[in-house]
Protein backbone atom coordinates (compact mmCIF):
# COMPACT_ATOMS: atom_id res chain seq x y z
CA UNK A 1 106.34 139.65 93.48
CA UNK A 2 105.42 136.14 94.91
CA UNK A 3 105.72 135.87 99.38
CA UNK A 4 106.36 133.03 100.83
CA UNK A 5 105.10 132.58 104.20
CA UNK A 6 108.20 130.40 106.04
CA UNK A 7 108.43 128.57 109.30
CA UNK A 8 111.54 128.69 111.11
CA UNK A 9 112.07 125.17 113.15
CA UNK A 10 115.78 125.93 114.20
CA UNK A 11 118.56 128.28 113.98
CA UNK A 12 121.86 127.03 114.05
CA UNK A 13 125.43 127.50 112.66
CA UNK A 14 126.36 127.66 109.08
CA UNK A 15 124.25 126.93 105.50
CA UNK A 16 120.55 126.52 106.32
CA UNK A 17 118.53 123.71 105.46
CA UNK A 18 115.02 124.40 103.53
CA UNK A 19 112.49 121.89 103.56
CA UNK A 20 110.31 121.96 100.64
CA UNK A 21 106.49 120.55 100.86
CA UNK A 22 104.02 118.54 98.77
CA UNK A 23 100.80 118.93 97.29
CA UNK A 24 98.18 119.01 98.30
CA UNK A 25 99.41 119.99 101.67
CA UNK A 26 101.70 122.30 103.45
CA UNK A 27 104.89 123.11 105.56
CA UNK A 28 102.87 121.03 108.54
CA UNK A 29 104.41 117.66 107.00
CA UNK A 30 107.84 118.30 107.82
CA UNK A 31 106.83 118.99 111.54
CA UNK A 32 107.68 115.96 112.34
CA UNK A 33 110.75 115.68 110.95
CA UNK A 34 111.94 118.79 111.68
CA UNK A 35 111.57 117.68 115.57
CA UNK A 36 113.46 114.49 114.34
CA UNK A 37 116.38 116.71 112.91
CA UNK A 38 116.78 118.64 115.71
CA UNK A 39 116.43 115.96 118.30
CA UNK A 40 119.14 113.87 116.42
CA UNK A 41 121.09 116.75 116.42
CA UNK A 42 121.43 117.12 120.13
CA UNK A 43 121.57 113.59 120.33
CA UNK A 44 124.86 113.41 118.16
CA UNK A 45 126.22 116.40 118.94
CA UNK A 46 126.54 117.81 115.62
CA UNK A 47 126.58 121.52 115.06
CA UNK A 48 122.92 122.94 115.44
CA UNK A 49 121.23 123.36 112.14
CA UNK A 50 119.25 125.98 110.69
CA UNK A 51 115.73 124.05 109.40
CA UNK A 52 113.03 126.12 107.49
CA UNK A 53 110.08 125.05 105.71
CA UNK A 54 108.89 128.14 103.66
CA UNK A 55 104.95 127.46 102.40
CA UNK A 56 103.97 127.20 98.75
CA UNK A 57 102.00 130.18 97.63
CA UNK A 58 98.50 129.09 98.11
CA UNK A 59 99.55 126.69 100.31
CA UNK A 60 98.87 127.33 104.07
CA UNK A 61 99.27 130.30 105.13
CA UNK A 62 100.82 131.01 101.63
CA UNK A 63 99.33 134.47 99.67
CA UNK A 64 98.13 133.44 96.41
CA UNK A 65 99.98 134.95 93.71
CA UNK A 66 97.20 137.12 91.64
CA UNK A 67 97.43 136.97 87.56
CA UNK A 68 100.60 139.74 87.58
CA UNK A 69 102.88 137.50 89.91
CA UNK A 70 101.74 133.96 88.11
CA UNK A 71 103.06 134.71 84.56
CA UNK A 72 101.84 133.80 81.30
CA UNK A 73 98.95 131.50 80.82
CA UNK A 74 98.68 128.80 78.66
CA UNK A 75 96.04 128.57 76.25
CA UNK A 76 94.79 125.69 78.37
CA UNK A 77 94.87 127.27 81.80
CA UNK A 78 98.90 126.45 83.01
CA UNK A 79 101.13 128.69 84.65
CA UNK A 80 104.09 128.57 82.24
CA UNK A 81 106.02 131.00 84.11
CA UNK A 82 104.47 129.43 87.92
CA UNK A 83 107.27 127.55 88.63
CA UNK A 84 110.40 129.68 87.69
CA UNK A 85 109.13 132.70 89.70
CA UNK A 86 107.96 130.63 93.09
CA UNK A 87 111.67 129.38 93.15
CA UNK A 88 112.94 132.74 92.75
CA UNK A 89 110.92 133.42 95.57
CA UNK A 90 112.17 130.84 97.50
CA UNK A 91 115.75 132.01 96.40
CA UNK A 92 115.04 135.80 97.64
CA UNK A 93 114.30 134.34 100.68
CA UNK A 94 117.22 132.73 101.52
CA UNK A 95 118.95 135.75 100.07
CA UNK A 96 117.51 138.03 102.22
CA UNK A 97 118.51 136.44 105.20
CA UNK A 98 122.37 136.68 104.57
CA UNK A 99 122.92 132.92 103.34
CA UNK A 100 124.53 132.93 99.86
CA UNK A 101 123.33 129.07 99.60
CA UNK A 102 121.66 126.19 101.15
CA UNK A 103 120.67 122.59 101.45
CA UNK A 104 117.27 122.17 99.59
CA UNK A 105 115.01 119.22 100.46
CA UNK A 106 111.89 118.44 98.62
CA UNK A 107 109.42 115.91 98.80
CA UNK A 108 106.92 115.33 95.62
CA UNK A 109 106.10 118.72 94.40
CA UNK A 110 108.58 120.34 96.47
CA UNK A 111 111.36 118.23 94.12
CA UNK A 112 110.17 120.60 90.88
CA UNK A 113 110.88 123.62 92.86
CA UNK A 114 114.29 122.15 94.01
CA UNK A 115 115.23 121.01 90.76
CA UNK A 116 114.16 124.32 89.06
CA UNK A 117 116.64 125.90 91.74
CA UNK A 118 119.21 123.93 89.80
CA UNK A 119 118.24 125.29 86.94
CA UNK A 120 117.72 129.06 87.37
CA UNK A 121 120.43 129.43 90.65
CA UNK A 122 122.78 126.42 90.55
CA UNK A 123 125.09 128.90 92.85
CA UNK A 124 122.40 128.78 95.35
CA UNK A 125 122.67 124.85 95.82
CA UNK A 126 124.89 123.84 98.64
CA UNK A 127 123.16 120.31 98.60
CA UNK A 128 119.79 118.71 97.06
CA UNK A 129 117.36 116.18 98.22
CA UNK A 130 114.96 114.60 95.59
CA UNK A 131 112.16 112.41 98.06
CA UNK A 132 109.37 110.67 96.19
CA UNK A 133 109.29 112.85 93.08
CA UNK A 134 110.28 112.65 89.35
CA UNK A 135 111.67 115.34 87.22
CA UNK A 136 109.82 114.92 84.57
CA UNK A 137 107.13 117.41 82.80
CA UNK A 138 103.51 115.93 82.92
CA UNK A 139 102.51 114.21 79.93
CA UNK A 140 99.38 115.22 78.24
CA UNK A 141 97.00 113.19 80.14
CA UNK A 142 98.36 114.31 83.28
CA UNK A 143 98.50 117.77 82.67
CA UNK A 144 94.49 117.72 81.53
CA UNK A 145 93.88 116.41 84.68
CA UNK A 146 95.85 118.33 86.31
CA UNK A 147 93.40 121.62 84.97
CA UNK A 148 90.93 120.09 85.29
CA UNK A 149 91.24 119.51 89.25
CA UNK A 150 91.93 122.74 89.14
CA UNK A 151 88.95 123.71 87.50
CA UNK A 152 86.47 122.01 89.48
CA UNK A 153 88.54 123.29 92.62
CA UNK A 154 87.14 127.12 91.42
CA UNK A 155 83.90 126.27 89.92
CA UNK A 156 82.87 124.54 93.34
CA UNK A 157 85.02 125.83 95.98
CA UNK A 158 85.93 122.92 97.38
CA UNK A 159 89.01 121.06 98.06
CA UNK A 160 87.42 117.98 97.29
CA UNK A 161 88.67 116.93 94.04
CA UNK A 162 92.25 116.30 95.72
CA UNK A 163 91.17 114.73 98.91
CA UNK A 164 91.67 111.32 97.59
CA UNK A 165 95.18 111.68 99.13
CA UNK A 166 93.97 111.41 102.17
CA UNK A 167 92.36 107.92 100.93
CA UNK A 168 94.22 104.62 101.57
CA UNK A 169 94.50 101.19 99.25
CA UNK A 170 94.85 97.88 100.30
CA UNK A 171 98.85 98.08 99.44
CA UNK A 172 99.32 101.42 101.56
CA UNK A 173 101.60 101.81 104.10
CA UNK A 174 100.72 100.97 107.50
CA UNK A 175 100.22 104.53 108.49
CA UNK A 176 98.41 105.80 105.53
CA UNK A 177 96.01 102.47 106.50
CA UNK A 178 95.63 103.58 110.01
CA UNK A 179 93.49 105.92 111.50
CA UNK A 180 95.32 108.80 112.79
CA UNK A 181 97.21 108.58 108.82
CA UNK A 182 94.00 109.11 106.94
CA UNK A 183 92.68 111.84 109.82
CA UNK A 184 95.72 113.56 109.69
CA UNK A 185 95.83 114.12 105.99
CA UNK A 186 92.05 114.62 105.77
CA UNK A 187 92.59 117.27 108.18
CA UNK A 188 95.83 118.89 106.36
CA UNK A 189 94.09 118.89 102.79
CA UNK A 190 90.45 119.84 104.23
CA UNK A 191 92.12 123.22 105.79
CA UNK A 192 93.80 124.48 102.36
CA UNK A 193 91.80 126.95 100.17
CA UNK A 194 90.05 125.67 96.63
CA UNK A 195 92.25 128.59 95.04
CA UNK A 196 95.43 127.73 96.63
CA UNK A 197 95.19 124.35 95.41
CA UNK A 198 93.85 125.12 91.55
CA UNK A 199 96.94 127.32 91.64
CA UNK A 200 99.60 125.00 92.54
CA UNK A 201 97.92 122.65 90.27
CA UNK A 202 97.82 125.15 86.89
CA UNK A 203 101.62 125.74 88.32
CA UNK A 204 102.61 122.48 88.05
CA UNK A 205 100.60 121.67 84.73
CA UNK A 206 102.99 124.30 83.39
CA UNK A 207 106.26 123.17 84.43
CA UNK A 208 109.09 122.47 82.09
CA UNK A 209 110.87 118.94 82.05
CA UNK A 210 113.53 119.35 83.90
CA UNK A 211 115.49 115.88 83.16
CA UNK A 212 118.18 117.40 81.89
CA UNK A 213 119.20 119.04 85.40
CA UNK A 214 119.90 116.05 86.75
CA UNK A 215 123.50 115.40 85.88
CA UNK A 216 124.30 119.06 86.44
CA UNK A 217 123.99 118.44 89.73
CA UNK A 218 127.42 118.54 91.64
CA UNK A 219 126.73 119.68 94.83
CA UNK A 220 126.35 116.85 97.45
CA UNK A 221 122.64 115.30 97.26
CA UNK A 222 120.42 112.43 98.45
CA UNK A 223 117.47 110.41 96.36
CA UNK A 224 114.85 109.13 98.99
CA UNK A 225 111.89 106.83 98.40
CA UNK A 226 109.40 104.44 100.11
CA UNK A 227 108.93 101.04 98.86
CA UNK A 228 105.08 101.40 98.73
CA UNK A 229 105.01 104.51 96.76
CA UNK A 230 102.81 104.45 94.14
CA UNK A 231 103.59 107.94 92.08
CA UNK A 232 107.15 107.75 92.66
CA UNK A 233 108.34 103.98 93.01
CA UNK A 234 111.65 102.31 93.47
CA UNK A 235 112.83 101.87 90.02
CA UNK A 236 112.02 105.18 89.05
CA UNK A 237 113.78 106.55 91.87
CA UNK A 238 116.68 104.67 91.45
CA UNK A 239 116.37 105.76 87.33
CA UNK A 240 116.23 109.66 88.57
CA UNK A 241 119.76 109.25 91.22
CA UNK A 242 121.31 107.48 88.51
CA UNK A 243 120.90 109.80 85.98
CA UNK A 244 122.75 112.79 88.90
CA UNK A 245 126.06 111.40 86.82
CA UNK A 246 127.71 114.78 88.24
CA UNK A 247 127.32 113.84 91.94
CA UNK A 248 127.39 110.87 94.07
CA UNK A 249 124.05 110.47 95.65
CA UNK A 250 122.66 108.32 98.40
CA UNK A 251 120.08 106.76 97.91
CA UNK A 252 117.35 105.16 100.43
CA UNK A 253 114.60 103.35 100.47
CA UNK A 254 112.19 103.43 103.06
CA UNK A 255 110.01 100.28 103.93
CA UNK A 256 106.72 99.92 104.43
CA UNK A 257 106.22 103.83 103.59
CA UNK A 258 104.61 105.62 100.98
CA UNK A 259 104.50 108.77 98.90
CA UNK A 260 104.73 111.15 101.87
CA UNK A 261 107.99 109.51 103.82
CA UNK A 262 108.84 112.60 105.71
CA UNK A 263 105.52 112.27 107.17
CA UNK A 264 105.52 108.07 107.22
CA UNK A 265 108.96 108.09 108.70
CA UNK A 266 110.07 111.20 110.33
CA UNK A 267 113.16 109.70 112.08
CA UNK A 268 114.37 108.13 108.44
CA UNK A 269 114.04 110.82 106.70
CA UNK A 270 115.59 113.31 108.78
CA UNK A 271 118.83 110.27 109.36
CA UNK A 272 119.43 110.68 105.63
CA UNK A 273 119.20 114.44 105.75
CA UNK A 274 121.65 115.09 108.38
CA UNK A 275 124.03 112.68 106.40
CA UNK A 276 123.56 115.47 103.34
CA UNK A 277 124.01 118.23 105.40
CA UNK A 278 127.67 116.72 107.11
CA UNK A 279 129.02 115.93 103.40
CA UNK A 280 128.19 119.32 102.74
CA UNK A 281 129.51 120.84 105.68
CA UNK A 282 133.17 118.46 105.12
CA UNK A 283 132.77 119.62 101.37
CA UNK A 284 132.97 123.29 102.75
């Protein structure tokens, strides 16, 4: 049985708000915007809200699952069964602290655990966020590189083969381009473990496609993107809320902001998760 290792950045009234993370990092990038949630909180007066950010096996402070809690291997190295029993996790947890449901958030990565939370415990969704993410399976090519990453990760127990995120282009956002940006992320993906990361990585290589949740979505939900993001751009983001033909989403677009908005623009994204969490609170 998979643990999640959570962090607990408020505790408020009513359904709780998870926040789930990207790879290659950890719970750490919603810091920011946790502070932002609460702080706008206080500042509006709205009822407190509960904000976790539960880490990613293998991930942080995560455990990482061992062969009997990953599932069944492909014959190329992916998790098959990764995915569907790290959001059961996620769903015990929640469980397990009295809440029948919640508001799930995720960014990148974390977006395939909230969509397979759709999928597996649609009962469980109270509201869904989709930032920077696609719900797509990986193609070929990107699943082979995907194991392959993960490979090298083992065979030279190092980190290094993802710390190209922490890298910045000529047509990054202004943060990733700065400094403290590129430090910061350095810093985040230089303190995870080689295993962690070939884990999350054979994980995702072995996730279904998970298109076809999007118009079974009905609860409440928001679609969030920056306008400089490279693995999840506009159009594609505007493709993915269009498709939630079950809901009505918002969607926003961030300027000059990346693949990691919650980290780019704390204050924006946590403004368009507050929104979520009122219409769900007026839809209970």
């Amino acid at each position: 049985m998979m643990t999640l290792n959570n962090t607990v950045y408020a505790t408020g009234e009513g359904t709780p708000l998870v926040l789930v993370h990207a790879f290659p990092v950890d719970h750490r990038m919603w810091d920011d915007c946790a502070e932002q949630i609460v702080r706008q909180v206080r500042e509006t007066g709205d009822p407190a809200v509960t904000v976790w950010a539960p880490d990613m096996p293998g991930a942080g402070a995560g455990p990482i699952p061992g062969p009997a809690d990953s599932g069944r291997v492909a014959a190329d190295g992916a998790l098959t069964d990764a995915l569907d029993l790290m959001t059961d996790a996620y769903v015990d947890l929640v469980r397990a602290a009295g809440y029948d449901k919640a508001v799930w958030a995720g960014l990148s990565m974390g977006g395939y655990v909230v969509l397979d939370i759709q999928r597996r415990h649609p009962d469980m969704v109270a509201g869904l966020a989709l930032c920077d993410t696609k719900a797509g399976a990986d193609g070929p090519e990107a699943r082979a590189n995907r194991l392959a990453c993960a490979s090298e990760c083992e065979a030279t127990q190092t980190v290094k083969p993802v710390m190209h995120f922490a890298d910045a282009t000529p047509s990054d956002s202004s943060f990733k381009q700065s400094d403290e940006g590129r430090a910061l992320f350095a810093r985040w993906i230089g303190e995870q473990t080689p295993q962690g990361v070939a884990w999350r990585q054979r994980m995702a290589a072995g996730r279904p496609d998970l298109s076809d949740q999007l118009p079974l979505v009905t609860a409440p939900a928001a679609v969030l993107c920056g306008d400089k993001d490279p693995f999840s751009p506009r159009p594609a983001m505007r493709a993915l809320a269009d498709a939630m033909t079950g809901t009505s989403p918002s969607f926003t677009v961030i300027e000059d902001c990346g693949h990691f908005s919650a980290v780019e623009h704390p204050d924006q994204v946590a403004s368009a998760l507050l929104d979520l969490v009122r219409r769900v609170h007026l839809r209970d």
